[in-house]
N, C-alpha and C. Protein backbone atom coordinates (compact mmCIF):
# COMPACT_ATOMS: atom_id res chain seq x y z
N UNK A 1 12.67 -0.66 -16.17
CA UNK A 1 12.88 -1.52 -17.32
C UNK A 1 14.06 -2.44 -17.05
N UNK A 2 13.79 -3.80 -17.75
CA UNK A 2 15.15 -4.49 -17.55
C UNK A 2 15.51 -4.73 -16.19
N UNK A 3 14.26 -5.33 -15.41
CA UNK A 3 14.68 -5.73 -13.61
C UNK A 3 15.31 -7.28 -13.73
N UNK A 4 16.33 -7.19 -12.97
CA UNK A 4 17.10 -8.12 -12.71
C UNK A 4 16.43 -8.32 -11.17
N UNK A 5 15.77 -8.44 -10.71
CA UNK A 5 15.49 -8.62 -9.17
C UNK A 5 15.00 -10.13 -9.52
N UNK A 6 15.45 -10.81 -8.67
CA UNK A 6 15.20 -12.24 -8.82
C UNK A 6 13.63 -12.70 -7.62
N UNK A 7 12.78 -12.47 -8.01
CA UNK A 7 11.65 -12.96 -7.98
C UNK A 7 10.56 -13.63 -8.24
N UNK A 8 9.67 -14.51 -7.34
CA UNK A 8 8.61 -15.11 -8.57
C UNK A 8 7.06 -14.29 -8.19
N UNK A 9 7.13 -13.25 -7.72
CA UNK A 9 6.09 -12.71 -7.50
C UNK A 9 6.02 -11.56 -8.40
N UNK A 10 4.69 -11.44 -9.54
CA UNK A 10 4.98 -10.57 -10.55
C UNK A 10 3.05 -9.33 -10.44
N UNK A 11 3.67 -8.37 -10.85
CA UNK A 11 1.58 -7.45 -10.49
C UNK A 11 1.66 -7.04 -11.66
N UNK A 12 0.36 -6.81 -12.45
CA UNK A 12 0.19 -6.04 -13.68
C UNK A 12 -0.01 -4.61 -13.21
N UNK A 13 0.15 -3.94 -14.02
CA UNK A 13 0.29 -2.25 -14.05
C UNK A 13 -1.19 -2.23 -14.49
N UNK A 14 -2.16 -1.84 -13.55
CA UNK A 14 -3.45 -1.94 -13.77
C UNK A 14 -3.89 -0.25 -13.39
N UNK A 15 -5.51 -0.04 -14.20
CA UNK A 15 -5.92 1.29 -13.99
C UNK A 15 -5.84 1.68 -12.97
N UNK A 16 -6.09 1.02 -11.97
CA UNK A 16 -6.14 1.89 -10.03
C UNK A 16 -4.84 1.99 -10.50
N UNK A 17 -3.45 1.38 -10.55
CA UNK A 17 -1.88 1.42 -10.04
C UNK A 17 -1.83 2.83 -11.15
N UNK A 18 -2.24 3.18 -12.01
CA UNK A 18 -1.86 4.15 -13.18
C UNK A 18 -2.62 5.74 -12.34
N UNK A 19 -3.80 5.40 -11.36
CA UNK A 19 -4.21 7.03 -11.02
C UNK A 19 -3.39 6.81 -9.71
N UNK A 20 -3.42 6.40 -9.13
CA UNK A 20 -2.59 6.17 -7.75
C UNK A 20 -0.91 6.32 -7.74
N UNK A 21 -0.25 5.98 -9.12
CA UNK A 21 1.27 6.24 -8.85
C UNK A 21 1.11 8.36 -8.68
N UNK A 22 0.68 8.49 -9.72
CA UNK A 22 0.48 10.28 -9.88
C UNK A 22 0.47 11.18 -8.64
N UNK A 23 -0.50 10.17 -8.08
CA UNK A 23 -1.11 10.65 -6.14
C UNK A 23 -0.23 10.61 -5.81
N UNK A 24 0.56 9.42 -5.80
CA UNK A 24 1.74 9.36 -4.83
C UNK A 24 3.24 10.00 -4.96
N UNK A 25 3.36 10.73 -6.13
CA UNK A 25 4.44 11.32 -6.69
C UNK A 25 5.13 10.49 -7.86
N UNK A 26 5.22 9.06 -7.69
CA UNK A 26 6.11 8.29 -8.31
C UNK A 26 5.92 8.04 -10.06
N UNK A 27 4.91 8.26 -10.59
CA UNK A 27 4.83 7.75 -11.88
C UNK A 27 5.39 8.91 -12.84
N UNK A 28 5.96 10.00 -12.09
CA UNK A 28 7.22 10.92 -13.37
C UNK A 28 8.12 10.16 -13.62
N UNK A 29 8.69 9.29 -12.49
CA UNK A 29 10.16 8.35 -13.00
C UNK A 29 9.86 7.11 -13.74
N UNK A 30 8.73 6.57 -13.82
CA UNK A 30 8.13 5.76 -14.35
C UNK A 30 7.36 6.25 -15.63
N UNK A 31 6.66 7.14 -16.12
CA UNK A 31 6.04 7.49 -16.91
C UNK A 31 5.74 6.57 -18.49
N UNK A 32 6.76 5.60 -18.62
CA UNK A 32 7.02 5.02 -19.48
C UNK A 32 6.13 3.39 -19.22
N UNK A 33 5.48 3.56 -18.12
CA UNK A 33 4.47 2.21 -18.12
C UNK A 33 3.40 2.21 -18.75
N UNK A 34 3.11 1.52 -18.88
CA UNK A 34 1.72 1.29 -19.70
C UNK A 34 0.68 0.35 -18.96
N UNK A 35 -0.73 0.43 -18.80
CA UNK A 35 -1.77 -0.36 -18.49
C UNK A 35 -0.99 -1.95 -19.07
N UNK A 36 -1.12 -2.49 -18.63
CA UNK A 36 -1.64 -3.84 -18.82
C UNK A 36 0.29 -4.37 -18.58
N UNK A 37 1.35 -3.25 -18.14
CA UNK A 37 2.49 -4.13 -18.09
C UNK A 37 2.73 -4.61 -17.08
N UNK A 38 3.86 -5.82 -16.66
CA UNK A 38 3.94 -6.50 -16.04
C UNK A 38 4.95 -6.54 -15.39
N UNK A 39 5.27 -5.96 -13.87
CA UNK A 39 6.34 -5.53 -12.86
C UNK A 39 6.95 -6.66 -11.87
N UNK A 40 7.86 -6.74 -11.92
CA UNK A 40 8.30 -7.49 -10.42
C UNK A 40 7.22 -7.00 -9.03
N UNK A 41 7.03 -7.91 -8.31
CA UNK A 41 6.34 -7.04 -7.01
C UNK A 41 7.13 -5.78 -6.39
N UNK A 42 8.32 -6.30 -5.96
CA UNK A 42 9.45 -4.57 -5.55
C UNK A 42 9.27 -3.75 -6.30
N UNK A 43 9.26 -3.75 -7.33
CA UNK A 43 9.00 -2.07 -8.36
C UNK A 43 7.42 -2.25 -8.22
N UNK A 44 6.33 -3.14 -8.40
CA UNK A 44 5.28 -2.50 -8.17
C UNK A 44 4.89 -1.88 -6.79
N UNK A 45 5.44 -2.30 -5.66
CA UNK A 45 5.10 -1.86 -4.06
C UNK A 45 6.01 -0.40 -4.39
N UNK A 46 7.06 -0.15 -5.29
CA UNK A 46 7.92 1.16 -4.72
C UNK A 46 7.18 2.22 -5.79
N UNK A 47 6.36 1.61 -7.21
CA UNK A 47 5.66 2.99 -7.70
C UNK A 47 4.58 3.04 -7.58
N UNK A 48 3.62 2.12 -7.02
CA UNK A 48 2.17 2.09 -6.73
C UNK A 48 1.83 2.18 -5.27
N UNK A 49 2.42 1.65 -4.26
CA UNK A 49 2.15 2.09 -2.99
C UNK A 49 3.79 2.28 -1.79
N UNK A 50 4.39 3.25 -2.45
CA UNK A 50 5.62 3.25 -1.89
C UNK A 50 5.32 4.03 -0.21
N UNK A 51 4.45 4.44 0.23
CA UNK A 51 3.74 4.79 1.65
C UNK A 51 3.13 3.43 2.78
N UNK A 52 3.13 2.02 1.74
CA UNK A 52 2.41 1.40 2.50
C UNK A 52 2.66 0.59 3.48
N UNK A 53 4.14 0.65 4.28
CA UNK A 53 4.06 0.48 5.83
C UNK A 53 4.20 1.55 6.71
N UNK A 54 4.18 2.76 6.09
CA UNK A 54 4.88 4.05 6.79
C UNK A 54 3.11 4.07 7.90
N UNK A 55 3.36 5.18 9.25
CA UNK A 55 2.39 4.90 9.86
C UNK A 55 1.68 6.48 9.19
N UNK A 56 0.30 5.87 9.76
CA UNK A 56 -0.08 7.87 9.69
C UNK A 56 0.23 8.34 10.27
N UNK A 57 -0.22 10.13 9.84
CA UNK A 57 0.11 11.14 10.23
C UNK A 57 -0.67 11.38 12.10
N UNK A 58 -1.53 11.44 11.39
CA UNK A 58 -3.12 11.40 12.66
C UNK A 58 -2.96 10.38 13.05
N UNK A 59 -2.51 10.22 14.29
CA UNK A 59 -3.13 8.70 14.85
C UNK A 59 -4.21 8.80 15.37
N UNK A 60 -4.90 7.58 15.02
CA UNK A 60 -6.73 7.13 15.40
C UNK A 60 -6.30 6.74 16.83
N UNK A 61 -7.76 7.82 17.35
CA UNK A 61 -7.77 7.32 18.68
C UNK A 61 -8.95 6.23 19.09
N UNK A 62 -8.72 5.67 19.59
CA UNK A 62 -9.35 4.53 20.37
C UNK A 62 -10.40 5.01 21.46
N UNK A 63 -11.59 5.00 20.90
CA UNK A 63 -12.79 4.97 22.41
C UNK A 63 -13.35 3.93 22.89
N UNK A 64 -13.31 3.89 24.55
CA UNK A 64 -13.34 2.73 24.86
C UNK A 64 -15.14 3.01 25.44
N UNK A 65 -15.41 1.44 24.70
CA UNK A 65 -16.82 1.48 24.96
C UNK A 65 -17.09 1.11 26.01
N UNK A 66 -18.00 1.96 27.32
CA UNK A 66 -18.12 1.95 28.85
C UNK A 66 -19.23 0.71 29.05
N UNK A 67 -20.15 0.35 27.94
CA UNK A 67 -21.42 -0.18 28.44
C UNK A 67 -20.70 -1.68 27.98
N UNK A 68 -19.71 -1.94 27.45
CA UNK A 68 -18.98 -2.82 26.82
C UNK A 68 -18.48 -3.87 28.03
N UNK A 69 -18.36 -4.85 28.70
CA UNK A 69 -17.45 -5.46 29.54
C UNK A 69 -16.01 -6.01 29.15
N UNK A 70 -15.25 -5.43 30.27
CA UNK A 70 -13.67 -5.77 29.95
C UNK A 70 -13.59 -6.65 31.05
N UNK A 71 -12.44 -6.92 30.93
CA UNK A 71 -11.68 -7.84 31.56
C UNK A 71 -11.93 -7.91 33.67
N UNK A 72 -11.39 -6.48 33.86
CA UNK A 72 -11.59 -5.80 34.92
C UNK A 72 -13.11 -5.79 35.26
N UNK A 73 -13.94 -5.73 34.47
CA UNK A 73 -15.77 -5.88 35.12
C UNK A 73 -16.51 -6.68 34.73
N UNK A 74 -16.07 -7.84 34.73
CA UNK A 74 -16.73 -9.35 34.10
C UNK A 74 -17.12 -10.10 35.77
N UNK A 75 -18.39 -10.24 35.12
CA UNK A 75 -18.57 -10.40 36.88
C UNK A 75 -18.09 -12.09 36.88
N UNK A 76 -18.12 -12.38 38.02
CA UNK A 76 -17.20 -14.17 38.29
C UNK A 76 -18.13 -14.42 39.25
């Protein structure tokens, strides 16, 4: 409440951001939002997706497709 963050980028507090803060832990300190209010982007990225540059856990592995041509077997 009451952000002083000087920004012109603003997100509404929408139904996905309302089941998704819960998931993510954050909407106990927030609890006081409501559907349809209207956040600075920094408070919406820190209670709606405060995970979203962190990397995963699992890293995806990469299979490399054999029947595929690379670089190395491109015929010239």
């Amino acid at each position: 409440q009451n952000c002083d963050t000087k920004t012109g980028r603003f997100r509404q507090f929408t139904q996905l951001a309302h089941e998704k803060s819960p998931k993510k832990g954050t909407y106990a300190f927030y609890n006081y939002l409501m559907i349809g209010q209207q956040l600075c982007h920094n408070h919406y990225m820190r209670i709606v997706e405060p995970d979203r540059h962190q990397k995963a856990e699992v890293p995806i592995s990469v299979e490399i497709d054999k029947d595929r041509p690379t670089n190395n077997n491109i015929a010239q």
